[in-house]
C-alpha atoms as a PDB file:
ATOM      1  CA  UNK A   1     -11.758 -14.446   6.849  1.00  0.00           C
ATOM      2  CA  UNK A   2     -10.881 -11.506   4.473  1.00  0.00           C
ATOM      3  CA  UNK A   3      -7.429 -10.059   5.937  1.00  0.00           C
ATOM      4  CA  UNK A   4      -4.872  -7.920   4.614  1.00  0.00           C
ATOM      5  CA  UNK A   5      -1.387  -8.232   6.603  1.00  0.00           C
ATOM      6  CA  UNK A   6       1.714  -5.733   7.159  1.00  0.00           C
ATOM      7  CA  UNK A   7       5.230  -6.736   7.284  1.00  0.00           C
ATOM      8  CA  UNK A   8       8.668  -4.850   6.621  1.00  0.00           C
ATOM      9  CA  UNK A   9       8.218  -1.793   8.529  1.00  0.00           C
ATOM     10  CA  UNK A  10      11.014  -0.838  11.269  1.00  0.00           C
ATOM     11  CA  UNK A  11      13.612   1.899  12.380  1.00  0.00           C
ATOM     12  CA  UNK A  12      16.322   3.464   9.750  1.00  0.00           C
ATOM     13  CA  UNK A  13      18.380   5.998   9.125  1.00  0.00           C
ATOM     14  CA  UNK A  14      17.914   8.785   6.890  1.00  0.00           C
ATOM     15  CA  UNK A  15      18.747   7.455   2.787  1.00  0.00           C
ATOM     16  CA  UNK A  16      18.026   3.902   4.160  1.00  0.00           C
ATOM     17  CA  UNK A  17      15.399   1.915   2.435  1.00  0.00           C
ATOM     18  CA  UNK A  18      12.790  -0.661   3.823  1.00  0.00           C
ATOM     19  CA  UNK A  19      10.566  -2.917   1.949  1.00  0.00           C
ATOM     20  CA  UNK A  20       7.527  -3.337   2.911  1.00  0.00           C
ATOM     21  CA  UNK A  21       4.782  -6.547   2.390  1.00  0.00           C
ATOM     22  CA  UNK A  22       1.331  -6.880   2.118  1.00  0.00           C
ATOM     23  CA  UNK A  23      -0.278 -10.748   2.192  1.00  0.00           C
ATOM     24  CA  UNK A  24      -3.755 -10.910   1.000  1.00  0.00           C
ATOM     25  CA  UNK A  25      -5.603 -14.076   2.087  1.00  0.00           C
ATOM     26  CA  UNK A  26      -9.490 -15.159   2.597  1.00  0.00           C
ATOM     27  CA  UNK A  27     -11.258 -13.636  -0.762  1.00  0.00           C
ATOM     28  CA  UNK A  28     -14.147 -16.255  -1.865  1.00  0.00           C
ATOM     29  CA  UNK A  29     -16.771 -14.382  -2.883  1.00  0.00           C
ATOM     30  CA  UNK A  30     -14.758 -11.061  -3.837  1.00  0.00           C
ATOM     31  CA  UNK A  31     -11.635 -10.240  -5.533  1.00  0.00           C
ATOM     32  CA  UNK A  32      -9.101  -7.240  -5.044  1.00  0.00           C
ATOM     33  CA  UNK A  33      -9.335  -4.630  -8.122  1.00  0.00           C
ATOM     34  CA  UNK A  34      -6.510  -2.668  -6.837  1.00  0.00           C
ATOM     35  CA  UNK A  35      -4.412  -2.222  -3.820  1.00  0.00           C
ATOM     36  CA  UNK A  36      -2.684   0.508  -2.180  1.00  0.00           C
ATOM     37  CA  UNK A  37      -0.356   1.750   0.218  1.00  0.00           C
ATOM     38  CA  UNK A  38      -1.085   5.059   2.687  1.00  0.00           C
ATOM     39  CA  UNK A  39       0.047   6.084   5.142  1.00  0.00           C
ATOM     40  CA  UNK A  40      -0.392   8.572   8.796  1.00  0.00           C
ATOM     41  CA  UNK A  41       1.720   9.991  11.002  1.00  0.00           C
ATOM     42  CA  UNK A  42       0.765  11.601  14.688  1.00  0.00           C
ATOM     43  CA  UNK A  43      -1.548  14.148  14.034  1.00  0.00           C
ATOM     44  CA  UNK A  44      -2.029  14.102  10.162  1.00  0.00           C
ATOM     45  CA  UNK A  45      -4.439  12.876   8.131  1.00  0.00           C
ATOM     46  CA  UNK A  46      -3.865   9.538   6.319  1.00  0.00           C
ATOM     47  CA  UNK A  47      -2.190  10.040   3.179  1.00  0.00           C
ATOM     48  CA  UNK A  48      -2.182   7.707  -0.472  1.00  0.00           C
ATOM     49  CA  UNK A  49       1.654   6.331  -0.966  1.00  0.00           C
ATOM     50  CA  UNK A  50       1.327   4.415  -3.491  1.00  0.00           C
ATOM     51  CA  UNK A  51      -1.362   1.856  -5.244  1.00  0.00           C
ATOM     52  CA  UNK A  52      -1.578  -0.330  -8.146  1.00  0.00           C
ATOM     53  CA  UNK A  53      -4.142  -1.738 -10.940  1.00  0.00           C
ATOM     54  CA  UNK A  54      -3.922  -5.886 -10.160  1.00  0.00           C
ATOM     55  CA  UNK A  55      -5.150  -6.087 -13.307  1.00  0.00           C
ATOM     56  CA  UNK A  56      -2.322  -4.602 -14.780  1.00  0.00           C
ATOM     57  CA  UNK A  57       1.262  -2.578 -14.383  1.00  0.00           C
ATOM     58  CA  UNK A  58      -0.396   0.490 -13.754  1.00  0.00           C
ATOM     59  CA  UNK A  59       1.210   2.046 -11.246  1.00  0.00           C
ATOM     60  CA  UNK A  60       0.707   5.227  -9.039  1.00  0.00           C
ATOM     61  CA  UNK A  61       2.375   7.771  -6.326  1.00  0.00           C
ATOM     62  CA  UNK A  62       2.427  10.209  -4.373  1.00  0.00           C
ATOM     63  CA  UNK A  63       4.399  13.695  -5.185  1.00  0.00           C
ATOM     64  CA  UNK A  64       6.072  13.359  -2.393  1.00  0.00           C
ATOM     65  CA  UNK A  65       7.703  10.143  -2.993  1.00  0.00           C
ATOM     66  CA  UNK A  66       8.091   9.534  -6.357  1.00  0.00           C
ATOM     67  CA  UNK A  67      11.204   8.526  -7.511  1.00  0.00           C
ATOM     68  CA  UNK A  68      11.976   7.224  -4.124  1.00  0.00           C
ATOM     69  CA  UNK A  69       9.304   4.209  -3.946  1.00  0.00           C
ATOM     70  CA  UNK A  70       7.976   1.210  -5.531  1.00  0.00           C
ATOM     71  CA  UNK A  71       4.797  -0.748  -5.659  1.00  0.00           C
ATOM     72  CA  UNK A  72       4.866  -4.094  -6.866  1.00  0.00           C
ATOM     73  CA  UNK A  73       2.634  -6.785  -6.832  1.00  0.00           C
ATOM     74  CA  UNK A  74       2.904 -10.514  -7.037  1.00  0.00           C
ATOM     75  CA  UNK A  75      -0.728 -12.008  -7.731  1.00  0.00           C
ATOM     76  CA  UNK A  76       0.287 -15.794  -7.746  1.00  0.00           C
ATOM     77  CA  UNK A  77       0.904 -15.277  -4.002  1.00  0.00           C
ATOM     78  CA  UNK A  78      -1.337 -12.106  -3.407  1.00  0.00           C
ATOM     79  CA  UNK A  79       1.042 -10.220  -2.254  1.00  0.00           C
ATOM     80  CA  UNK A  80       1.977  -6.536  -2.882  1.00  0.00           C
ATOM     81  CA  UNK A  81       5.308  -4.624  -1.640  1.00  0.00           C
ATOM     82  CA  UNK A  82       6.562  -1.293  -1.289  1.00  0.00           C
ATOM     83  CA  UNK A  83      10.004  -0.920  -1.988  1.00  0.00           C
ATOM     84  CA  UNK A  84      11.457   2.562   0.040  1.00  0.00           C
ATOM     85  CA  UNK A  85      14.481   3.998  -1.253  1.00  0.00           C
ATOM     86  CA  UNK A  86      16.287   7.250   0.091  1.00  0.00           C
ATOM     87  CA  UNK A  87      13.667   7.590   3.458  1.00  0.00           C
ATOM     88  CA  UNK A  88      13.737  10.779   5.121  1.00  0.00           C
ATOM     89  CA  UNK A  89      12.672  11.730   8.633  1.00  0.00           C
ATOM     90  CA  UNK A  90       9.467  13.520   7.341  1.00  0.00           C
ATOM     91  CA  UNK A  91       8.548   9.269   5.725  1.00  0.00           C
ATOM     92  CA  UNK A  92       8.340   8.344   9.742  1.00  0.00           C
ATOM     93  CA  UNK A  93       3.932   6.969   9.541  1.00  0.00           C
ATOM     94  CA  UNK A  94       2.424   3.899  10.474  1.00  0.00           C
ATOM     95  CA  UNK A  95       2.000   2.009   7.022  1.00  0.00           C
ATOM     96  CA  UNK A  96      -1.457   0.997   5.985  1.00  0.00           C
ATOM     97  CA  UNK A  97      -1.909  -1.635   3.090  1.00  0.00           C
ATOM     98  CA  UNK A  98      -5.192  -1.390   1.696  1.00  0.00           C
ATOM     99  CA  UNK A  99      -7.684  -3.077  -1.114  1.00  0.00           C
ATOM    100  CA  UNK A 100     -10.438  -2.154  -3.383  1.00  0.00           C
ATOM    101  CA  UNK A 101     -12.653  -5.406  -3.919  1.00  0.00           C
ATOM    102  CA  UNK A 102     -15.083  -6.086  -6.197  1.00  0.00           C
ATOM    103  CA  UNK A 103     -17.396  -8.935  -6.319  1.00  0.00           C
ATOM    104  CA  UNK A 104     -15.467 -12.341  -7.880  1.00  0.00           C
ATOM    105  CA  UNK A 105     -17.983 -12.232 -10.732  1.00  0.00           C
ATOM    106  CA  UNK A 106     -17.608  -8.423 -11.755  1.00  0.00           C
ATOM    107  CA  UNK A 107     -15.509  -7.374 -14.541  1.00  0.00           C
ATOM    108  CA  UNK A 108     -12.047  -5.260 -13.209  1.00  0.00           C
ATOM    109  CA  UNK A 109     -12.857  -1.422 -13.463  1.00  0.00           C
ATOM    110  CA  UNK A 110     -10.732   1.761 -13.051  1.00  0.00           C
ATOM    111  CA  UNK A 111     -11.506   3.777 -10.201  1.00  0.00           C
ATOM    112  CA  UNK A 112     -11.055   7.335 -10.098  1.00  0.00           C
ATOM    113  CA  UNK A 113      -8.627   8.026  -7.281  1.00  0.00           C
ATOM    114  CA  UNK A 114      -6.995   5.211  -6.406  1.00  0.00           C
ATOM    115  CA  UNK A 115      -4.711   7.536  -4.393  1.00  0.00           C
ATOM    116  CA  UNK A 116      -8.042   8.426  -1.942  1.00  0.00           C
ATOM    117  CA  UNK A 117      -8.446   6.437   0.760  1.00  0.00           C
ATOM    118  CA  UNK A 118     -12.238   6.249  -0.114  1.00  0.00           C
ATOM    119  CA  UNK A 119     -11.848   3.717  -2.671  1.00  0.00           C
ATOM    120  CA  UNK A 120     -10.957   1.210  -0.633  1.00  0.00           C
ATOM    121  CA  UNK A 121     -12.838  -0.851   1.736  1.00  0.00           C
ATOM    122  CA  UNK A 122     -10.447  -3.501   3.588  1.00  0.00           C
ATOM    123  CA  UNK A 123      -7.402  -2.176   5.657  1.00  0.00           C
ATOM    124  CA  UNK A 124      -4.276  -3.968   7.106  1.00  0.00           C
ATOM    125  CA  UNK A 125      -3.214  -3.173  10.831  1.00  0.00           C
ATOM    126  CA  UNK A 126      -0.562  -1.336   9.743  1.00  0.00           C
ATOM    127  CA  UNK A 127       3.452  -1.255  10.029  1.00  0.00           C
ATOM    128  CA  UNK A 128       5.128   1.564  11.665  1.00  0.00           C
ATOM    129  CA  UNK A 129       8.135   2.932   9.671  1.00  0.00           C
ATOM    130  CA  UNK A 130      10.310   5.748  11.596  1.00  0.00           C
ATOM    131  CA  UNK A 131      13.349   7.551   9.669  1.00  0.00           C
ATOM    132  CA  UNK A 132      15.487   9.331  12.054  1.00  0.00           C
ATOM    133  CA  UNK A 133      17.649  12.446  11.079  1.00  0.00           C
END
């Protein structure tokens, strides 16, 4: 079974950082093109963090945190983090990890957005992160 799974997330203070991990497990017949991190809070839409090319370093973020957090990816284990430095109240969401597969016999693309959470088609559960003041 195809499964993406959330770890790291928890309760900090304000200029705290968390890491959070994704574990990807189950692909046979597809393989993950590029993963990413978004995230919602109460009454917002769900917003693109942070994502990353597994078939490279290429790396991307959202305004509002870069220069605060890191994706990283580890492809030997299939695993992908988010490293969150300096967290402010306004970072308090529920964490989404996220993939954009292809079929295992397809050549890696680009996508367009990978920032959109359109381009991706499995979801983790999520991991809540809240930042208080």
């Amino acid at each position: 079974q195809v499964q993406l799974v959330e770890s790291g997330g928890g309760s900090v203070q304000a200029g705290g950082s968390l890491r959070l991990s994704c574990t990807a497990s189950g692909f046979i017949d597809s393989k993950i093109n590029y993963m990413g991190w978004f995230r919602q809070a109460p009454g917002k839409e769900r917003e693109g963090v942070a994502a990353i090319y597994t078939g490279g370093i290429t790396t991307y973020y959202g305004d509002s945190v870069k220069g605060r957090f890191t994706i990283s990816q580890d492809n030997a284990k299939n695993m992908v983090y988010l490293q969150m430095n300096s967290l402010k109240p306004e970072d308090t969401a529920m964490y989404y990890c996220a993939a954009a597969t292809i079929p295992i016999t397809a050549p890696v693309r680009a996508i367009l957005y990978p920032l959109s959470n359109h381009e991706y088609n499995l979801w983790g559960q999520g991991t809540q992160v809240t930042v208080s003041s």
